[in-house]
Protein backbone atom coordinates (compact mmCIF):
# COMPACT_ATOMS: atom_id res chain seq x y z
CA UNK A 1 0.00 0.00 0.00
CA UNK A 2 2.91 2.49 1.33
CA UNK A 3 4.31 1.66 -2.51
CA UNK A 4 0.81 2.74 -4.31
CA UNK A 5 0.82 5.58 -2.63
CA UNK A 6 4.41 6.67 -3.62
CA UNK A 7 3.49 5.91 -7.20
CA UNK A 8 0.62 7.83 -6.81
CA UNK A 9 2.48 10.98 -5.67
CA UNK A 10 5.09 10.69 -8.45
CA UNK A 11 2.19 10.59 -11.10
CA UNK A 12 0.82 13.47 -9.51
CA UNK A 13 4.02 15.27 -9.44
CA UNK A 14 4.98 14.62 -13.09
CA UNK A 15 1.64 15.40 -13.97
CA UNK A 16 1.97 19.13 -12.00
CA UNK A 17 5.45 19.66 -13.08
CA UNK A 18 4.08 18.88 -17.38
CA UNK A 19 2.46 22.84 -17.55
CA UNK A 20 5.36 24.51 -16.19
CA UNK A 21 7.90 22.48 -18.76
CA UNK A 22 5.19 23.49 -21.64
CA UNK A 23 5.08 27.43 -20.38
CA UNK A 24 8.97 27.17 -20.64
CA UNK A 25 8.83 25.33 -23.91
CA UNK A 26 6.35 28.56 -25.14
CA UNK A 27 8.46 31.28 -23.51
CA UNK A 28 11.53 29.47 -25.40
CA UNK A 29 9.72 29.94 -29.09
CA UNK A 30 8.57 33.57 -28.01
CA UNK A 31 11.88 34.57 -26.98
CA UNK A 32 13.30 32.68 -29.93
CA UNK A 33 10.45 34.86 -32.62
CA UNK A 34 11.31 38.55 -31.16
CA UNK A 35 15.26 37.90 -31.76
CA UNK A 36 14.23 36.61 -35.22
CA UNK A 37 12.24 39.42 -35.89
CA UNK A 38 14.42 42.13 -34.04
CA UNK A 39 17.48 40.46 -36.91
CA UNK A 40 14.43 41.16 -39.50
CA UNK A 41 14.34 44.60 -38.91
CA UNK A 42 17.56 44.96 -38.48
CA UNK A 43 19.00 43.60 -41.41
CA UNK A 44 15.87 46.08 -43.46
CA UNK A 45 17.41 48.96 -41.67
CA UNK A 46 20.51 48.45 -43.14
CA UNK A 47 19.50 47.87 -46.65
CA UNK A 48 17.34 50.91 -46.92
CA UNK A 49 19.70 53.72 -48.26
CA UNK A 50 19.66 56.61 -45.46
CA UNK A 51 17.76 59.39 -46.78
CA UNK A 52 18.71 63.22 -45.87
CA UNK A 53 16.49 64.88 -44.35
CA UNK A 54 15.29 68.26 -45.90
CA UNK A 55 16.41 71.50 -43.70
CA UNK A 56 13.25 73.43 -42.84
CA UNK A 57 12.88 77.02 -44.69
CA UNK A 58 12.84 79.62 -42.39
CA UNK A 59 11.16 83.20 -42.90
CA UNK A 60 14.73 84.68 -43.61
CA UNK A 61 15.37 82.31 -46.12
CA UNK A 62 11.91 83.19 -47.78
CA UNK A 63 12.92 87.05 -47.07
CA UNK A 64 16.29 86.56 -48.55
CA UNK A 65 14.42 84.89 -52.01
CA UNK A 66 12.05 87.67 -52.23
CA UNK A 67 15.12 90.48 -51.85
CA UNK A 68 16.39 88.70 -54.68
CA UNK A 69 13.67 88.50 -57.14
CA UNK A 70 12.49 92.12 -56.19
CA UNK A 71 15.98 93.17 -57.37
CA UNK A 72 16.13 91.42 -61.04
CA UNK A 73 12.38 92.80 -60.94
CA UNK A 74 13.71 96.45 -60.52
CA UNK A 75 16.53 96.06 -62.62
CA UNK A 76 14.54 94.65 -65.76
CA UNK A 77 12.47 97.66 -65.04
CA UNK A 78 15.39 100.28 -64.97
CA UNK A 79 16.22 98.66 -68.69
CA UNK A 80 12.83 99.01 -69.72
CA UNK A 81 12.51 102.55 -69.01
CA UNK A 82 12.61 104.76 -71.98
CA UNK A 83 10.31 108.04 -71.29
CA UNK A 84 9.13 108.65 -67.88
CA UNK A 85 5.21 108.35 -67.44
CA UNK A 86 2.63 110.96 -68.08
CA UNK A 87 2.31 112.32 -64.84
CA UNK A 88 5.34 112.48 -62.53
CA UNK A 89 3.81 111.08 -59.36
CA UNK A 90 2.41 108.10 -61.40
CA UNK A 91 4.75 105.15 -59.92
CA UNK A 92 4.60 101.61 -61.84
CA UNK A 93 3.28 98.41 -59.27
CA UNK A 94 5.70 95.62 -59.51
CA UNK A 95 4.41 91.42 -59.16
CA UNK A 96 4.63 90.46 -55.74
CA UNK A 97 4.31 94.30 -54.38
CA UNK A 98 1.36 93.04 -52.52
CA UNK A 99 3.08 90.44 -50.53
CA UNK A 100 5.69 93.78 -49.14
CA UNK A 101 5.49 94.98 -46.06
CA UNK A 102 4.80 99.09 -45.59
CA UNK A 103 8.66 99.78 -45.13
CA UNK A 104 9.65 98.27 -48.16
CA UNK A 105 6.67 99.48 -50.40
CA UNK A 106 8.15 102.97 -49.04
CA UNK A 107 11.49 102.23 -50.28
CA UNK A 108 10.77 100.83 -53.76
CA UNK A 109 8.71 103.85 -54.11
CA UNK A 110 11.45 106.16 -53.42
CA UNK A 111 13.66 103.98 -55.97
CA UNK A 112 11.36 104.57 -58.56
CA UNK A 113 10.61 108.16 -57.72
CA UNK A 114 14.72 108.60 -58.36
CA UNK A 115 14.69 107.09 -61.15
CA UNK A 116 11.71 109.04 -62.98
CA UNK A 117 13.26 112.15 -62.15
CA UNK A 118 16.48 111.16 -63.87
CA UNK A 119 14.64 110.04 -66.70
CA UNK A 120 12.98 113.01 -66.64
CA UNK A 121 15.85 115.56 -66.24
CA UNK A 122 17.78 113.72 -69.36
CA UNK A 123 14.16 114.05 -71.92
CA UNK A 124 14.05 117.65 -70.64
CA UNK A 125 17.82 118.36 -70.66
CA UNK A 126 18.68 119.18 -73.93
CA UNK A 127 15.03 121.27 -74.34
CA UNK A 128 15.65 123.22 -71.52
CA UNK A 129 19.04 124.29 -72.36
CA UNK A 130 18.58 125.20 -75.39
CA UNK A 131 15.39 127.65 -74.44
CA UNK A 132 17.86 128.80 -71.73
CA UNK A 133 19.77 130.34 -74.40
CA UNK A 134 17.27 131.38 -77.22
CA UNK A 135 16.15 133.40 -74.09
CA UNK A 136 19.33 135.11 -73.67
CA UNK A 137 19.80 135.44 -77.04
CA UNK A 138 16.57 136.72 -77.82
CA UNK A 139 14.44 138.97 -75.43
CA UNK A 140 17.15 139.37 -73.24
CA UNK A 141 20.27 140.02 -75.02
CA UNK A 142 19.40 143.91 -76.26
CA UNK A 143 18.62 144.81 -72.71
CA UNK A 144 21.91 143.08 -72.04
CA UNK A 145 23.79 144.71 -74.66
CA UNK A 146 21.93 148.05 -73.69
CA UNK A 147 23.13 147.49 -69.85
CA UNK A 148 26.64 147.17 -70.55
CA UNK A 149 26.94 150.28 -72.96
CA UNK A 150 25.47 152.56 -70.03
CA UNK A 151 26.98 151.07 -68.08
CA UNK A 152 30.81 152.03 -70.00
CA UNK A 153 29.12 154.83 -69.57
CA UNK A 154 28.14 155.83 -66.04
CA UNK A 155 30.11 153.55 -63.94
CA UNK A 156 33.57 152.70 -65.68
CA UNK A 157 34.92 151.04 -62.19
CA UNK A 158 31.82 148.43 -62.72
CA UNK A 159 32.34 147.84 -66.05
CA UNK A 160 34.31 144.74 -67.97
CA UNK A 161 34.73 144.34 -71.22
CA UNK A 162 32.09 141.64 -72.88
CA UNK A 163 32.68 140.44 -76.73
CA UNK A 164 29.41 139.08 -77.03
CA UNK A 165 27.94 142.62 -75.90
CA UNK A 166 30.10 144.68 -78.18
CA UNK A 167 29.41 142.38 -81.72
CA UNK A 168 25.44 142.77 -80.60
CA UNK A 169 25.59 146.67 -80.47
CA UNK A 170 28.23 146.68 -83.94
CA UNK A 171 25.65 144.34 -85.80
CA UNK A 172 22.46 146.53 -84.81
CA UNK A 173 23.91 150.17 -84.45
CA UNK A 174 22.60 151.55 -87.55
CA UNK A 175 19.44 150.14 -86.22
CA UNK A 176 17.12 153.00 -84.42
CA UNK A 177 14.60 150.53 -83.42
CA UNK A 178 17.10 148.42 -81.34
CA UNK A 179 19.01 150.77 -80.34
CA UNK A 180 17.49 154.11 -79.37
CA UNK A 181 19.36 158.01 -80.85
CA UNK A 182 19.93 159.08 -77.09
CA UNK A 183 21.65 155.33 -76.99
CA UNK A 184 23.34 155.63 -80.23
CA UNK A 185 24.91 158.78 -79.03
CA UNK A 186 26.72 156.85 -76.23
CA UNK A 187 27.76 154.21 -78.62
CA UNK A 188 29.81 156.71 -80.46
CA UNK A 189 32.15 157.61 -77.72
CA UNK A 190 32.10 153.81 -77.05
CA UNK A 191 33.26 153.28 -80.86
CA UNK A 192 36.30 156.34 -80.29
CA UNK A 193 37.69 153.10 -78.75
CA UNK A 194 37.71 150.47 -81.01
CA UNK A 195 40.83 149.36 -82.87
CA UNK A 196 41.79 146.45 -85.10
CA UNK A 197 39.35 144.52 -87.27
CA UNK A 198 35.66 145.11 -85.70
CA UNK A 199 37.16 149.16 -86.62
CA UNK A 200 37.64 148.06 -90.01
CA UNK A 201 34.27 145.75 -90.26
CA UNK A 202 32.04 148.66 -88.94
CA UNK A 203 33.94 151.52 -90.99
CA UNK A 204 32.90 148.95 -94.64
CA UNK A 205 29.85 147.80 -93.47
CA UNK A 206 29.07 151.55 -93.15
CA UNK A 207 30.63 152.83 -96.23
CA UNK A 208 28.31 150.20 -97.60
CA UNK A 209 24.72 151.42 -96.10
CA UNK A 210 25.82 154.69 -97.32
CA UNK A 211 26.35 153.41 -101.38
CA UNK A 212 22.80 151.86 -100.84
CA UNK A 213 20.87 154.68 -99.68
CA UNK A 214 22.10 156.45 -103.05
CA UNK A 215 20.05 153.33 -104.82
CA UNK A 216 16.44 154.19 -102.53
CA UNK A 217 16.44 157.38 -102.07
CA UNK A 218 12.93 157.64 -100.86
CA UNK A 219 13.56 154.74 -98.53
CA UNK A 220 12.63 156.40 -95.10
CA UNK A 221 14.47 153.43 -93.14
CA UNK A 222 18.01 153.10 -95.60
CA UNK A 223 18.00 157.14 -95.20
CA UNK A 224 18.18 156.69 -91.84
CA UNK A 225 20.60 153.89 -91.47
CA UNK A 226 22.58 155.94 -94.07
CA UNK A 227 22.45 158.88 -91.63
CA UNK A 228 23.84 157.09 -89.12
CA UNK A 229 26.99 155.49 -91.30
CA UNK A 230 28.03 158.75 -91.85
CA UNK A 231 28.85 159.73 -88.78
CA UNK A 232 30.67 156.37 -87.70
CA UNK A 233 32.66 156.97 -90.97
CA UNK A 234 33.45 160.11 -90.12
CA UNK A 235 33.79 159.23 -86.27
CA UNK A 236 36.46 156.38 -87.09
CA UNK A 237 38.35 157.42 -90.83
């Protein structure tokens, strides 16, 4: 009987100890899959190529690419320019002006303020000269050449000698029109002093008005010119 019984508790002890043997046996294969799989992945990680990653864009970067294509904007526009627009405040709106902030709309409109002017300034350049001087040469010069005689005249410490003043008062002194008789008066002291070739110019071109007033005698205007050659010839002969 004492022998049954030991049987009996080895049975039941291999039978208790069977579960634990089978969780081991499990645990073994589990352990067993993740190192397989964990070599899986590992060897994939490996064959896939590492990829760079891309560096963010920041807002200076953006900044820095819309500096740039606002300046080949403005310079394509300096090339363009030919004539300045019809109004001088009118200012031209450039792509992408919109996405600007106030400060640099304000600065691209003073760039292209600049540049109008100078565009302006080299249309009206040679215009504005050149009435400058078809001024002076015009209305103004008699007054001019007037101005300096008196003032040979009346105040000799003030005066200086002016070419372009003395060959206007020679080419228009038989002229009573242009210059006045209380004038012409003055001009012949002022002529007392001339020597070398404007003596010699004036004397023939008066020796000349006086041969034509012998050709229109009833000419009111040649008599008087003629009247007026006289007395340079005999002034300066």
């Amino acid at each position: 009987m004492a022998k049954d019984k030991s049987l009996k508790s080895e049975s039941n002890l291999s039978k208790r100890k069977k579960p634990s043997a089978i969780a081991k046996e499990v645990n073994a294969e589990q352990v067993m899959d993740a190192e397989v799989k964990k070599k899986r992945k590992k060897i994939q990680v490996e064959e896939v190529p590492a990829q760079i990653p891309h560096a963010p864009v920041t807002e200076g970067d953006k900044k820095h690419i819309k500096d740039k294509k606002l300046k080949k904007k403005q310079m394509t526009q300096q090339s363009e320019f030919s004539d300045p627009p019809s109004h001088p405040g009118e200012t031209h709106s450039l792509e992408g002006e919109q996405d600007l902030s106030l400060e640099e709309k304000r600065v691209l409109e003073r760039k292209m303020k600049k540049i109008l002017k100078k565009e302006e300034k080299k249309r009206l350049k040679a215009a504005g000269v050149t009435q400058h001087k078809t001024e002076v040469c015009g209305a103004t010069a008699p007054q001019q050449a007037l101005d300096y005689l008196m003032c040979w005249a009346e105040n000799r410490t003030c005066w200086k000698f002016q070419k372009t003043r003395q060959t206007w008062l020679l080419q228009h002194m038989f002229n009573s029109e242009k210059i006045p008789d209380e004038k012409f008066s003055v001009l012949l002291q002022y002529l007392e002093g001339l020597c070398g070739g404007a003596r010699d110019t004036t004397v023939q071109k008066a020796l000349a008005l006086v041969e034509e007033s012998g050709k229109a005698p009833d000419d009111v205007v040649v008599q008087q010119r003629a009247h007026r050659a006289r007395e340079v010839i005999q002034l300066l002969s």
